[in-house]
Protein backbone atom coordinates (compact mmCIF):
# COMPACT_ATOMS: atom_id res chain seq x y z
CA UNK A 1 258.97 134.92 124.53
CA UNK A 2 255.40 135.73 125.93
CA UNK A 3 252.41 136.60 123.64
CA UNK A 4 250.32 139.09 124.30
CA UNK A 5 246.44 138.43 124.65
CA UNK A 6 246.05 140.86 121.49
CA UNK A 7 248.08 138.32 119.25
CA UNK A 8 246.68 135.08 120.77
CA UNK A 9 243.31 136.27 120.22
CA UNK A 10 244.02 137.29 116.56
CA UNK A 11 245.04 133.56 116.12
CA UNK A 12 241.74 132.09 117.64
CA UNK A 13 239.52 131.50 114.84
CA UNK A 14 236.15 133.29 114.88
CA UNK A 15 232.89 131.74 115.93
CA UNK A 16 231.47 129.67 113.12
CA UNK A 17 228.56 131.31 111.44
CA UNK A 18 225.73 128.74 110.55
CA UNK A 19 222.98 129.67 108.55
CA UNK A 20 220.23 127.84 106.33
CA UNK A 21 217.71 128.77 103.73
CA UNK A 22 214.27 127.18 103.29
CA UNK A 23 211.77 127.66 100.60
CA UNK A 24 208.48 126.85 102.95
CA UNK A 25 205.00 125.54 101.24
CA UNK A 26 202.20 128.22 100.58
CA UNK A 27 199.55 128.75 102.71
CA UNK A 28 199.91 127.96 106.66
CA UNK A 29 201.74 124.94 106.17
CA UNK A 30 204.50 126.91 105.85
CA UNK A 31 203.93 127.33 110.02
CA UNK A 32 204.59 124.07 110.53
CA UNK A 33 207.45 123.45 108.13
CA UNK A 34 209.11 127.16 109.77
CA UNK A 35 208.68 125.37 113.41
CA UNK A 36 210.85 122.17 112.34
CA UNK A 37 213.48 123.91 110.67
CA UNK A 38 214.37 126.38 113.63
CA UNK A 39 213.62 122.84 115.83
CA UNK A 40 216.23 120.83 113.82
CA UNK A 41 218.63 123.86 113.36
CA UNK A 42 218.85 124.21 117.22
CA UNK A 43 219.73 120.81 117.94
CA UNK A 44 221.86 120.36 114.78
CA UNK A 45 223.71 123.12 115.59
CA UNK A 46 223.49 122.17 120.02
CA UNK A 47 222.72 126.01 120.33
CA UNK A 48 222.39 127.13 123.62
CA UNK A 49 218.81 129.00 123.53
CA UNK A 50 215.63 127.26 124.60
CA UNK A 51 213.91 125.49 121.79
CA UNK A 52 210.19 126.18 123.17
CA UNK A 53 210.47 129.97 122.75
CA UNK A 54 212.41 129.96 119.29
CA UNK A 55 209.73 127.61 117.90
CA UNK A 56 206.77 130.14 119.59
CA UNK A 57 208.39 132.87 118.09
CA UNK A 58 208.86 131.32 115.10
CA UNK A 59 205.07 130.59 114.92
CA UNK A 60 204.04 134.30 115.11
CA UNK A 61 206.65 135.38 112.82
CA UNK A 62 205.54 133.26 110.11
CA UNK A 63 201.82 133.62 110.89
CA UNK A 64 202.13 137.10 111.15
CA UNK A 65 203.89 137.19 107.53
CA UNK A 66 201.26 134.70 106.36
CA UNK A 67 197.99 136.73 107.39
CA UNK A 68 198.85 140.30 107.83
CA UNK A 69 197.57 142.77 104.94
CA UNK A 70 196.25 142.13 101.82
CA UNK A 71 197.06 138.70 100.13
CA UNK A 72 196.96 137.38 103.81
CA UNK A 73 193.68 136.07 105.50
CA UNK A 74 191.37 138.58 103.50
CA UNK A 75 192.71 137.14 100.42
CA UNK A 76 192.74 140.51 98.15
CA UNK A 77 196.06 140.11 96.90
CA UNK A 78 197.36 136.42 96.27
CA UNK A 79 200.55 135.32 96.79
CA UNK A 80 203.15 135.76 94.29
CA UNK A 81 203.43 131.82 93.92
CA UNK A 82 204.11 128.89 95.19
CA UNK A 83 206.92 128.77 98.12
CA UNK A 84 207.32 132.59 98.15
CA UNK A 85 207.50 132.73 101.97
CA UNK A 86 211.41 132.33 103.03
CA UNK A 87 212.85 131.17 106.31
CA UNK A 88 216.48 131.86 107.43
CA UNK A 89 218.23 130.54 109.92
CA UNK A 90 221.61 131.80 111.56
CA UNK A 91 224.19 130.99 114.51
CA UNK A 92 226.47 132.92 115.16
CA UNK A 93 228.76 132.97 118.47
CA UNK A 94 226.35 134.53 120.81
CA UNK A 95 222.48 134.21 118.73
CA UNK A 96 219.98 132.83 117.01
CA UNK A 97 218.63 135.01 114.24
CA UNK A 98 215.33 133.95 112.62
CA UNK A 99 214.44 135.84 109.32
CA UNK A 100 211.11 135.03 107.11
CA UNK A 101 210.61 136.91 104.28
CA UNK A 102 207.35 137.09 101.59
CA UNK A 103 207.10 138.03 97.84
CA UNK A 104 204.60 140.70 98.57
CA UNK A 105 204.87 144.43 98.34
CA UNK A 106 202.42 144.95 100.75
CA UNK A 107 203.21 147.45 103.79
CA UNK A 108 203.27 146.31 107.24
CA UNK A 109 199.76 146.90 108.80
CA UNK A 110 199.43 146.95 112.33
CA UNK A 111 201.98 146.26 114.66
CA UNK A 112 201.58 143.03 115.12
CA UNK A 113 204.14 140.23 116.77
CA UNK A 114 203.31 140.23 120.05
CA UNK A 115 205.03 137.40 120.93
CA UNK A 116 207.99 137.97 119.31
CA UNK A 117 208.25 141.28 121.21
CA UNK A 118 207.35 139.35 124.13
CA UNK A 119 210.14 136.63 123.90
CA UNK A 120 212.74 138.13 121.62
CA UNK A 121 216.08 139.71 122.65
CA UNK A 122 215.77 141.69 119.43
CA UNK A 123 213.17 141.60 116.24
CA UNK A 124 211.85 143.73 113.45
CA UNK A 125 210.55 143.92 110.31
CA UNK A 126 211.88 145.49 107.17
CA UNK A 127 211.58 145.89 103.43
CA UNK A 128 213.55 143.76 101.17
CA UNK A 129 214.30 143.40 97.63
CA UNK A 130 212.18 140.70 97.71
CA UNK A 131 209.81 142.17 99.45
CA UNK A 132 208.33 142.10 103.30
CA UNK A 133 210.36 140.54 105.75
CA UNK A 134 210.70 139.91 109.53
CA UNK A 135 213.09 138.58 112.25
CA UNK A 136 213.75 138.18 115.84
CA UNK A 137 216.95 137.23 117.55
CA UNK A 138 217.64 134.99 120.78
CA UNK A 139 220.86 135.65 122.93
CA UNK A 140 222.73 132.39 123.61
CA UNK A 141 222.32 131.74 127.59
CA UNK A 142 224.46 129.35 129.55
CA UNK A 143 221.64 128.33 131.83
CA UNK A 144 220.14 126.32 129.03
CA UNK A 145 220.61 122.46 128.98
CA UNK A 146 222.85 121.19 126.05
CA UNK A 147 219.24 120.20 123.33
CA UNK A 148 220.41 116.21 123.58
CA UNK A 149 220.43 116.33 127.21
CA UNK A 150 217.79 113.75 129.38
CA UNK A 151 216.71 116.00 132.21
CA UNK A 152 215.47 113.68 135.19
CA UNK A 153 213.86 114.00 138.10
CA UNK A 154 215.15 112.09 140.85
CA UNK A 155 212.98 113.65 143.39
CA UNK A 156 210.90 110.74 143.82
CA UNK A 157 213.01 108.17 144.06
């Protein structure tokens, strides 16, 4: 009896779906903080995506969220309290999905995220119940060395 690829692929079980939560710290330590997590998530998780540009990203997301509009760097709406700036984290088969999200009502000012849109396979920003929030997405890539891997350079030997 042969089995079709249709029924041997309904057998495979789907890509696992990893995702963590993270209350950050008010106030730009929350940047730092943001940067571990996606750091840490990456080579938890061995995801193939280059840990340099999620962690950039990651930066201007956050930052962004941090300082844009009122209740950001001008200071004329405070925060709505202590850890209200959110970071989530998600692998799925073929990304890495980076959402932050704030307790402020605020619109989005200017268009901000330059590097995000620079580096990002895909990114936005949105309203939630919660209130503002961003993400950007990186496509897995096979040309990216497994995270616990020693690269050396043999050149000058």
């Amino acid at each position: 009896m042969t089995a079709s690829a249709e029924s041997i692929q309904a057998r495979m079980p789907a890509p696992a779906l990893r995702h963590r939560r993270f209350r950050l710290s008010p106030g730009l330590a929350a940047v730092a903080e943001a940067r571990d997590h996606v750091r840490v998530a990456i080579r938890d998780w061995s995801l193939p995506v280059s840990a340099d540009i999620a962690v950039l990203a990651t930066w201007d997301l956050v930052t962004s969220l941090l300082t844009e509009g009122p209740g950001g760097a001008d200071g004329t709406e405070g925060p709505a309290g202590p850890g209200t700036v959110t970071l989530g984290i998600s692998g799925s088969g073929s990304r890495l999905r980076v959402d932050a999200y704030d307790g402020r009502r605020y619109r989005w000012g200017t268009p901000g995220l330059a590097i995000v849109a620079g580096l990002a396979d895909d990114w936005g920003r949105y309203r939630s119940p919660g209130g503002r929030a961003a993400y950007f997405c990186l496509e897995f890539s096979s040309s990216v060395p497994h995270p616990s891997a020693a690269v050396w350079d043999t050149s000058a030997d």
